[in-house]
N, C-alpha and C. Protein backbone atom coordinates (compact mmCIF):
# COMPACT_ATOMS: atom_id res chain seq x y z
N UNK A 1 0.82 -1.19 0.00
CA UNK A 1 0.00 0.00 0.00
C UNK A 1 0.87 1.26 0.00
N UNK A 2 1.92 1.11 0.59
CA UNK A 2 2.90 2.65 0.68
C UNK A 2 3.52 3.06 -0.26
N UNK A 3 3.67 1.54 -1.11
CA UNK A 3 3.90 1.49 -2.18
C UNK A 3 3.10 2.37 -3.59
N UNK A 4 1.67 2.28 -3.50
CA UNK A 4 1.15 2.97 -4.41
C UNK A 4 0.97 4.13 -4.19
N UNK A 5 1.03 4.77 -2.65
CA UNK A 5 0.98 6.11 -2.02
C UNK A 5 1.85 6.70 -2.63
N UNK A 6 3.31 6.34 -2.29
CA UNK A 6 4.38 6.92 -3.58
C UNK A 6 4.53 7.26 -4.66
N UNK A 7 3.67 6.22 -5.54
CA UNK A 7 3.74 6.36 -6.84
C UNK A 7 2.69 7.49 -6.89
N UNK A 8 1.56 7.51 -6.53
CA UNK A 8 0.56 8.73 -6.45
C UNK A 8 1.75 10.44 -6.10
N UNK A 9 2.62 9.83 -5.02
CA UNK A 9 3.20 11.15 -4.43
C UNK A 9 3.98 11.69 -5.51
N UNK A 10 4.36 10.79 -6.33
CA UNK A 10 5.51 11.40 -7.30
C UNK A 10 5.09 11.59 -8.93
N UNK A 11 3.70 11.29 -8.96
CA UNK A 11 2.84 11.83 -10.20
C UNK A 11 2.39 13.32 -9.83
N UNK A 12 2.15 13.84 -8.55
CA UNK A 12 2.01 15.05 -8.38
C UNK A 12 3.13 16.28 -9.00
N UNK A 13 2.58 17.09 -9.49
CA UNK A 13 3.88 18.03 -9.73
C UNK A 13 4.48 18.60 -8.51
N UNK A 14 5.80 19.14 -9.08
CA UNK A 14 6.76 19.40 -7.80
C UNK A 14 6.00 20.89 -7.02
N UNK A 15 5.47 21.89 -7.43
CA UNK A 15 5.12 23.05 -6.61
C UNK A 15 4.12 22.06 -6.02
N UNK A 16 3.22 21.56 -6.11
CA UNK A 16 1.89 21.14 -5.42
C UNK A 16 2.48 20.03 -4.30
N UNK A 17 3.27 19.34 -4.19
CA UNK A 17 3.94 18.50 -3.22
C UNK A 17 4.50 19.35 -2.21
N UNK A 18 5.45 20.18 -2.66
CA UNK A 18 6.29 21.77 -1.79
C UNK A 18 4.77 22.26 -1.22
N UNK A 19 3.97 22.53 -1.44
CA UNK A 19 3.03 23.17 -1.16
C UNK A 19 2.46 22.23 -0.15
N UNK A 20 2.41 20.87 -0.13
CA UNK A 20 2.15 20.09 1.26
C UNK A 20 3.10 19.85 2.22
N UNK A 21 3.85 19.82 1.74
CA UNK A 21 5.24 19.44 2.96
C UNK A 21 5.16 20.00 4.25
N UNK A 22 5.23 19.38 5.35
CA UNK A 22 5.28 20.57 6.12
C UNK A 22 6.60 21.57 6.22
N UNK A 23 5.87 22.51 7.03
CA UNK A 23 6.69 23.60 7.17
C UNK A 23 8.28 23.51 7.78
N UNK A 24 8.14 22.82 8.91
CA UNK A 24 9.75 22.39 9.43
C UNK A 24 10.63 21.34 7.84
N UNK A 25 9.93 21.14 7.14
CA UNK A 25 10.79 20.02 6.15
C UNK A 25 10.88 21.01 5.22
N UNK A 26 10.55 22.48 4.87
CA UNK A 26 11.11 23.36 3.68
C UNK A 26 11.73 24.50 4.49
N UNK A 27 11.72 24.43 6.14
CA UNK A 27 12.48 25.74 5.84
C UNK A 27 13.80 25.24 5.93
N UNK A 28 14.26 24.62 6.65
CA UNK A 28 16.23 24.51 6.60
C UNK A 28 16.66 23.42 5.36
N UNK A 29 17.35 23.84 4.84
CA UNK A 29 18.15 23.36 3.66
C UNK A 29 19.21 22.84 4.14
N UNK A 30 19.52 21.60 3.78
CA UNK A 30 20.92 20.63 4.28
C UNK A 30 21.75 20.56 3.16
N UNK A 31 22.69 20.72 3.78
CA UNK A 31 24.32 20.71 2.57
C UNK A 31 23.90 19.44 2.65
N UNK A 32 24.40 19.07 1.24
CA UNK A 32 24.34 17.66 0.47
C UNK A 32 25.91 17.04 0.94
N UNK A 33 25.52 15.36 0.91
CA UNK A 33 26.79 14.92 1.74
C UNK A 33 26.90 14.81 2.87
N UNK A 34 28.17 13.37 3.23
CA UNK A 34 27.41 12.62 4.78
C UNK A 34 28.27 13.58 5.77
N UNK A 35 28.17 14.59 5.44
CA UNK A 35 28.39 15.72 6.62
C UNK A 35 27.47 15.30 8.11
N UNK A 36 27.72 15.69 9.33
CA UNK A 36 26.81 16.09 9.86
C UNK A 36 25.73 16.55 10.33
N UNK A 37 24.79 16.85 9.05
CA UNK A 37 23.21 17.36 9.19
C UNK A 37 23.42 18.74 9.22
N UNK A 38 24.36 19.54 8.89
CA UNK A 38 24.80 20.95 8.85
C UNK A 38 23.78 21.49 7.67
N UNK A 39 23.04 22.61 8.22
CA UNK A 39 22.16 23.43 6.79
C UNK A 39 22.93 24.31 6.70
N UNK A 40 22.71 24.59 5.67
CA UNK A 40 23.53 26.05 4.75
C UNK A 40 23.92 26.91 5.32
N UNK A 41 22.91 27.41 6.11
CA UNK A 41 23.26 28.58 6.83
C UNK A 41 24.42 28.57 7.65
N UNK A 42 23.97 27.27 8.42
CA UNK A 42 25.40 27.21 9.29
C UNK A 42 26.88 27.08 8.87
N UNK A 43 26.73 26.30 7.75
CA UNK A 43 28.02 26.07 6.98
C UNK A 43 28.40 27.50 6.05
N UNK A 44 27.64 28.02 5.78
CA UNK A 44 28.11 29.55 5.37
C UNK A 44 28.90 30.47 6.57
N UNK A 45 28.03 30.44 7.70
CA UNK A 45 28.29 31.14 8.51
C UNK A 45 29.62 30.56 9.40
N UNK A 46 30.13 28.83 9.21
CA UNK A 46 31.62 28.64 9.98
C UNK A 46 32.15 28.56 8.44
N UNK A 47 32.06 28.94 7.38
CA UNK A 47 33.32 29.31 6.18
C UNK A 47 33.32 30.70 6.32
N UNK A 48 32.51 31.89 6.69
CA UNK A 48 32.63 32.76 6.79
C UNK A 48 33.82 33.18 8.24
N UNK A 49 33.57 32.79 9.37
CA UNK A 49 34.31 32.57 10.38
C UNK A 49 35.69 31.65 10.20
N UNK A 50 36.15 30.95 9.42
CA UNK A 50 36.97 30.59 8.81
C UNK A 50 38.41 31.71 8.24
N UNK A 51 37.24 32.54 7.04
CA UNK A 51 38.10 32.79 6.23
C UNK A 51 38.40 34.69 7.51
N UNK A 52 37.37 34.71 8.19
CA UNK A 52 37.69 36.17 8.79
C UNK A 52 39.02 36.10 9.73
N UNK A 53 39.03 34.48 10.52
CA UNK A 53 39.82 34.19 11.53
C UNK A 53 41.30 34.33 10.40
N UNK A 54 41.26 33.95 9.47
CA UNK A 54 42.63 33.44 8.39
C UNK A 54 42.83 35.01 7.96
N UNK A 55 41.91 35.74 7.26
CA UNK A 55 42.26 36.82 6.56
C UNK A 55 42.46 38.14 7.36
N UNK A 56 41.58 38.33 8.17
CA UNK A 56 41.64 39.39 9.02
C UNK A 56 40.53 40.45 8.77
N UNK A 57 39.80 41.28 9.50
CA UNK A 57 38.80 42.44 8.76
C UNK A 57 39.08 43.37 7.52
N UNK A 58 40.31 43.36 7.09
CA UNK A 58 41.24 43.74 6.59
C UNK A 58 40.78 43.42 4.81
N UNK A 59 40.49 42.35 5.02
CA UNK A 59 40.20 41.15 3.88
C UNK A 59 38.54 41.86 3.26
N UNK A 60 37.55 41.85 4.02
CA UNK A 60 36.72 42.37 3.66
C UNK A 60 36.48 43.51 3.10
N UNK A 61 37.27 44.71 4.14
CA UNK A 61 37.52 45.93 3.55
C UNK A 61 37.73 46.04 1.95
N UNK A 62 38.92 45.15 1.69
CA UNK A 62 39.45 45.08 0.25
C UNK A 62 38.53 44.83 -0.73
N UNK A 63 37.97 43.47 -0.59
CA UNK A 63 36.83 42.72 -1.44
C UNK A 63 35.62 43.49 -1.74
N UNK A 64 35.44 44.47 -0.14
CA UNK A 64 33.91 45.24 -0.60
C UNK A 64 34.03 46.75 -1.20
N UNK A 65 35.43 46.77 -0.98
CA UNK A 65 36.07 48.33 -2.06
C UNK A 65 35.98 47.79 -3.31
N UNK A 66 36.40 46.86 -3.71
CA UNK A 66 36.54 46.15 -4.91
C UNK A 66 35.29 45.97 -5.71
N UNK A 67 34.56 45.11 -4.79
CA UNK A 67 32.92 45.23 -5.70
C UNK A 67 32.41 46.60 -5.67
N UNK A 68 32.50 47.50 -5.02
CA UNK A 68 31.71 49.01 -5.10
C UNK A 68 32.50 49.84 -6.31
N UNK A 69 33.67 49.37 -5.96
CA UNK A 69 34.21 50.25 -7.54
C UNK A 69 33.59 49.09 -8.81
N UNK A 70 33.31 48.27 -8.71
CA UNK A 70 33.02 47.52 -10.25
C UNK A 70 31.46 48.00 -10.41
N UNK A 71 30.93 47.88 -9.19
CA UNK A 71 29.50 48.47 -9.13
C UNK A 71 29.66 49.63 -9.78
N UNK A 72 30.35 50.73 -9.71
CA UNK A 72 30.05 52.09 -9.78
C UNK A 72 30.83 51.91 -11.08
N UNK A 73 31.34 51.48 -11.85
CA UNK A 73 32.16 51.49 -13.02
C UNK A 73 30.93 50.84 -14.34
N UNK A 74 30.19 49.68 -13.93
CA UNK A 74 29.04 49.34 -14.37
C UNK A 74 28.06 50.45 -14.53
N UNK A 75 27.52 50.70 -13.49
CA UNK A 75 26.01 51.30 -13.10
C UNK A 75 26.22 53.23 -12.52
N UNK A 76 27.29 53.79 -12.65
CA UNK A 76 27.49 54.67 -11.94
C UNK A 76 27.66 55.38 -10.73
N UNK A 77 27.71 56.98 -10.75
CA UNK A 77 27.21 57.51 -9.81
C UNK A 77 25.89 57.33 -9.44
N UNK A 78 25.14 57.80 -10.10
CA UNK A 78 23.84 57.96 -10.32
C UNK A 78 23.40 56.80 -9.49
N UNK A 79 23.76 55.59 -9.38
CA UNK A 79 23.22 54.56 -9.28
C UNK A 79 23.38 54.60 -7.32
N UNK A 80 24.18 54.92 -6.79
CA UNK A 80 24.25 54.74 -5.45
C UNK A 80 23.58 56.10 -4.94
N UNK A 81 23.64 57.57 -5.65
CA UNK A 81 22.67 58.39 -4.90
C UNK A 81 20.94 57.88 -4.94
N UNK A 82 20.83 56.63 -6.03
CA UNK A 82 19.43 56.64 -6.21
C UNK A 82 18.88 55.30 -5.02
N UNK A 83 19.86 54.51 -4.36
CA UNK A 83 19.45 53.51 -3.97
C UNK A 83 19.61 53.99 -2.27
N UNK A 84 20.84 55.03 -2.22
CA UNK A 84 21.02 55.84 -0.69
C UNK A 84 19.53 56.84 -0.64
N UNK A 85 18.97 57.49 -1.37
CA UNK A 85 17.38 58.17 -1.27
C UNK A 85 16.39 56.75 -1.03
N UNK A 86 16.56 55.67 -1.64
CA UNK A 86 15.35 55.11 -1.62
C UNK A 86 15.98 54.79 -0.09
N UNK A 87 16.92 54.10 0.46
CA UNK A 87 17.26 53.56 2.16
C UNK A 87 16.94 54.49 3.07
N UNK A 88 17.16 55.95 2.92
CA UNK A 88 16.84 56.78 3.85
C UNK A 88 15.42 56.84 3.78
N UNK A 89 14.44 57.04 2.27
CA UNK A 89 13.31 57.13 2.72
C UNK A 89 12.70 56.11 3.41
N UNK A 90 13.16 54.42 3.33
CA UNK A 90 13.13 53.56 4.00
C UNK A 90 13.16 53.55 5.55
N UNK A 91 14.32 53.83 5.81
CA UNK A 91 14.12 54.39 7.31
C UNK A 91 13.62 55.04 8.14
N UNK A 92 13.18 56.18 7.05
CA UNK A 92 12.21 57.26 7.31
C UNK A 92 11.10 56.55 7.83
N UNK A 93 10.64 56.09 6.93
CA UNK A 93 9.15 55.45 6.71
C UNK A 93 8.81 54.79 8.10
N UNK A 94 9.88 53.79 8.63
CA UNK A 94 10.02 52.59 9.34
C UNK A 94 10.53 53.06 10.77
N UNK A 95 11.27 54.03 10.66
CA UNK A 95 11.90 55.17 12.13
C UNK A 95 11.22 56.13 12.34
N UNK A 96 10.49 57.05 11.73
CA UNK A 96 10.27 58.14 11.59
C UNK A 96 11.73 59.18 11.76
N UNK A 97 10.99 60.79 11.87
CA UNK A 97 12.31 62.10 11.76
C UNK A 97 12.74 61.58 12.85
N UNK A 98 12.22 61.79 14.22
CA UNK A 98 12.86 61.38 15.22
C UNK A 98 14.04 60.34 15.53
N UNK A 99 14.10 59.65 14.46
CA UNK A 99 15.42 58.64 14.35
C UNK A 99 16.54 59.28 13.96
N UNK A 100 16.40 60.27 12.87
CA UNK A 100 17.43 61.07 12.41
C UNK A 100 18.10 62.22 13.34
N UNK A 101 17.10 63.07 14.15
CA UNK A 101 17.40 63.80 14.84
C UNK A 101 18.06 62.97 16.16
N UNK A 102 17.71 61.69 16.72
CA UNK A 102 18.72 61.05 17.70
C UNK A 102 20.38 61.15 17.00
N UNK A 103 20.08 60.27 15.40
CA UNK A 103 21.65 59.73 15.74
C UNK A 103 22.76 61.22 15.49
N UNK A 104 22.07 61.69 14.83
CA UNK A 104 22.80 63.20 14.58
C UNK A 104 23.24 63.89 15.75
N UNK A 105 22.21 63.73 16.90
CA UNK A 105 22.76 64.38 17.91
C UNK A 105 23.35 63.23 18.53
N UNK A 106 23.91 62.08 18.34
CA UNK A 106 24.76 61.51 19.25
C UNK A 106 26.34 61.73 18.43
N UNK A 107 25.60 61.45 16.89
CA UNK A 107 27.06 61.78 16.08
C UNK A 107 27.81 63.22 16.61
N UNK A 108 27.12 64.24 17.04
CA UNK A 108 27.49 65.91 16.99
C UNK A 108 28.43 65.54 18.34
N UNK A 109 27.98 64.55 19.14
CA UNK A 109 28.32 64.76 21.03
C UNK A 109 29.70 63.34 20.52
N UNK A 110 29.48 62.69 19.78
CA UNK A 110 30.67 61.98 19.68
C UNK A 110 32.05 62.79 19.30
N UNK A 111 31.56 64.20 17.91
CA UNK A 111 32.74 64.79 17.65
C UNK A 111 32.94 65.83 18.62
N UNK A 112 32.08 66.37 19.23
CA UNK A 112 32.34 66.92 20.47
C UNK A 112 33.63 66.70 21.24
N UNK A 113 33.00 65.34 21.71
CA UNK A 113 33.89 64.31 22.34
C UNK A 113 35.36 64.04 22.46
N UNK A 114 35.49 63.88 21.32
CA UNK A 114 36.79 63.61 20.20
C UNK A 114 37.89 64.96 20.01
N UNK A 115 36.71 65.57 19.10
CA UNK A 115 37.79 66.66 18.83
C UNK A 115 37.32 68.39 19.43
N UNK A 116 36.67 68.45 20.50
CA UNK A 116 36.75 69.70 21.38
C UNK A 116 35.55 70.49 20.89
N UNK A 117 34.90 71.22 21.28
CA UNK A 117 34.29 72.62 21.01
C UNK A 117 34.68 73.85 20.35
N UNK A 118 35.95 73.78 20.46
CA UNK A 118 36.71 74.46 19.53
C UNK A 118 36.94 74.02 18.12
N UNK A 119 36.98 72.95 17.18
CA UNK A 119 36.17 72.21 16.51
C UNK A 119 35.52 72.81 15.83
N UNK A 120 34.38 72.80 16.25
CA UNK A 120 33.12 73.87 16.09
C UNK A 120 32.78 74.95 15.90
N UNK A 121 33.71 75.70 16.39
CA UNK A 121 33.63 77.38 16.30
C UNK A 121 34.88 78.02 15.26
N UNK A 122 35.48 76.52 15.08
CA UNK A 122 36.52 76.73 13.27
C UNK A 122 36.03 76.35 12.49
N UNK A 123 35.07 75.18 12.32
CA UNK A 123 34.20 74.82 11.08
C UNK A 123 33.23 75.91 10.77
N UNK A 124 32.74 76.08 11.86
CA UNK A 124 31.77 78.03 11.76
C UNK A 124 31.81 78.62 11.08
N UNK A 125 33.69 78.96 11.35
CA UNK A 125 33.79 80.51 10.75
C UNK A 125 33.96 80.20 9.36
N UNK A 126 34.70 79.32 9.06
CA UNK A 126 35.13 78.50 7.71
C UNK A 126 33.55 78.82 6.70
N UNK A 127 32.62 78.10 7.50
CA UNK A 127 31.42 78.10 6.82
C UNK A 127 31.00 79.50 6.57
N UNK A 128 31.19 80.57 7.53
CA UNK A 128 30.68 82.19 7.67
C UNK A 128 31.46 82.32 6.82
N UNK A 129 32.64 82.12 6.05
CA UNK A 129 33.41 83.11 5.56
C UNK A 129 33.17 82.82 3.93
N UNK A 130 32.93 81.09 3.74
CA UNK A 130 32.59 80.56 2.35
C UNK A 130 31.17 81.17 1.86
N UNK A 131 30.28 81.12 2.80
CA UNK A 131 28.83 81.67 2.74
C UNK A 131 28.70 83.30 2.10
N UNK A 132 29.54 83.83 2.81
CA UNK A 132 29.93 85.54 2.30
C UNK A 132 30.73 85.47 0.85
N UNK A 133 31.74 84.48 0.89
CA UNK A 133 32.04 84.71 -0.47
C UNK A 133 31.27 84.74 -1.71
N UNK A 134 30.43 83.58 -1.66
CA UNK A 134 29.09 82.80 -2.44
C UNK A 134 28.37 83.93 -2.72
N UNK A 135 27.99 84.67 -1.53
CA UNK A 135 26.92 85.76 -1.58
C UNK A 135 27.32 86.69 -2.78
N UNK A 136 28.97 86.95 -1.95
CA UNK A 136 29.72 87.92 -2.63
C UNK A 136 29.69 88.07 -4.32
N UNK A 137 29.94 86.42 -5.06
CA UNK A 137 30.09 86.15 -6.05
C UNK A 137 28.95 85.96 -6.84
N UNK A 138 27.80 86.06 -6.02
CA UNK A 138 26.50 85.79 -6.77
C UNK A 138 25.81 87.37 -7.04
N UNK A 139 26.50 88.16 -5.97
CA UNK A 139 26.14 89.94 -6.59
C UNK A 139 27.03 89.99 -7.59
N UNK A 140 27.96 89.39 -8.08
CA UNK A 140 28.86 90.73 -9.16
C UNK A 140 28.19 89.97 -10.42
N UNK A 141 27.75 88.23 -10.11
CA UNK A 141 27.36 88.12 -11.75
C UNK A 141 25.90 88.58 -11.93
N UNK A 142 25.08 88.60 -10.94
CA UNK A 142 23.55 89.53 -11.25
C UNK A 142 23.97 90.73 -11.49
N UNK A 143 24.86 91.60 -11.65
CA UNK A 143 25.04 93.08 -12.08
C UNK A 143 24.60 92.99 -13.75
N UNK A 144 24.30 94.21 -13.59
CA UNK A 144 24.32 94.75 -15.01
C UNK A 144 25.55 94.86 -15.88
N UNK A 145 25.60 94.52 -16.97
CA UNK A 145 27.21 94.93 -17.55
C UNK A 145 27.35 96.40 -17.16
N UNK A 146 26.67 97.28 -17.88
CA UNK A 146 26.77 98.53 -17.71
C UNK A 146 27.78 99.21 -15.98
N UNK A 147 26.77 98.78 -15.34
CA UNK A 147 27.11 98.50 -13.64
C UNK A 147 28.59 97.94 -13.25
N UNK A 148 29.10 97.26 -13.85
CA UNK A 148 30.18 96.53 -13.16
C UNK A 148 31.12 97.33 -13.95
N UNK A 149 31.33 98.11 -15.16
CA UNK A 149 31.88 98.85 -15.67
C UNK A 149 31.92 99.72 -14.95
N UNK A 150 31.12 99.91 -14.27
CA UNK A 150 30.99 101.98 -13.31
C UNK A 150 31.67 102.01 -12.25
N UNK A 151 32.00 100.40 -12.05
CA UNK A 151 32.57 100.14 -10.60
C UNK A 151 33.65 99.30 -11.10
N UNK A 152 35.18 99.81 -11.27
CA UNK A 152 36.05 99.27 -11.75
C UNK A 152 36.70 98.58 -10.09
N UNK A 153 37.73 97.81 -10.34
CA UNK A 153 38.65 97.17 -9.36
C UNK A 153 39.69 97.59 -9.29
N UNK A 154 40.13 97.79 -7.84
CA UNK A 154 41.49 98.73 -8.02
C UNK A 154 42.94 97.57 -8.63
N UNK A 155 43.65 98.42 -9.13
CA UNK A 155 44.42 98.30 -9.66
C UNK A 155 45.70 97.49 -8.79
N UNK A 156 46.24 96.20 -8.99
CA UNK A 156 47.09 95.38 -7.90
C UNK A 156 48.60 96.17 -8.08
N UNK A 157 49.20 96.37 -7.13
CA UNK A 157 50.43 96.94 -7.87
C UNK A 157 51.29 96.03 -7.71
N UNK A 158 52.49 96.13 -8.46
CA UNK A 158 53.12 95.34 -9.01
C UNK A 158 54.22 94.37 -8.06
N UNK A 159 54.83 93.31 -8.63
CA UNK A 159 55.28 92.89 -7.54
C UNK A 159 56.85 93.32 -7.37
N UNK A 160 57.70 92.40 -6.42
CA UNK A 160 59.16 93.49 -7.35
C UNK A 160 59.84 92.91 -7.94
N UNK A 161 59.35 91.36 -8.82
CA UNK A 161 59.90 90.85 -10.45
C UNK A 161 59.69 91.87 -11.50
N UNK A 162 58.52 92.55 -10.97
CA UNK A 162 57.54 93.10 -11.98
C UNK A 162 58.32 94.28 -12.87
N UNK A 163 59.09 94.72 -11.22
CA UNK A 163 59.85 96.28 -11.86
C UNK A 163 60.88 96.56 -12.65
């Protein structure tokens, strides 16, 4: 009789059988071979621990510089500002603002931390002084031609190769 049960089991197509199995018999996947009953996962995860113990963090660094430049040599720039907007709005979505405004202010109190308050009040001025230039440079090209003629630049004097 178990006999014809079988033969019935294996005239079924393969999704409709997967579709009865139970659930503990499709989720872990076993490496093939009289291994120890090791599923994939696990055996990924001690070759991964393997090669970190042998290579060092060092190793990864390299390999994942390596694929991001082939990535970006393929697919571009373009391609990582468009997938960094979709993750943040992701997070967004899933954290709300309030997630952003934490880590920012732990990031601000880490450089705090690190490199002083003083820090801070040189990146400032840096910023006050680039900001004025910008300004600066965005009045002389809205002038009028006429205008920037009426207002000449004084004259540099010379140096003393010059003389």
């Amino acid at each position: 009789m178990a006999e014809i049960d079988r033969k019935d089991e294996e005239a079924k197509p393969v999704e409709e059988r997967a579709a009865e199995a139970p659930p503990a018999r499709r989720s872990r996947k076993r490496s093939k071979g009289t291994g120890g009953g090791m599923t994939v996962a696990e055996a990924g995860r001690k070759g991964g621990q393997a090669v970190r113990d042998k290579y060092g963090p060092s190793f990864y660094e390299q390999i994942g510089r390596k694929g991001g430049e082939a990535v970006k040599a393929e697919r571009g720039h373009a391609f990582y500002e468009e997938i960094g907007k979709k993750g943040g709005e992701a997070v967004k979505a899933e954290r709300g603002h309030a997630f952003y405004e934490e880590i920012g202010k732990k990031g601000g109190e880490s450089v705090k931390a690190s490199r002083g308050a003083a820090f801070y009040e040189e990146i400032g001025k840096r910023g006050g002084h680039r900001v004025r230039e910008l300004i600066q440079d965005a009045k002389r090209e809205a002038r009028p031609e006429g205008e920037a003629a009426a207002t000449p630049t004084p004259p540099v004097p010379p140096t003393e190769t010059e003389e």
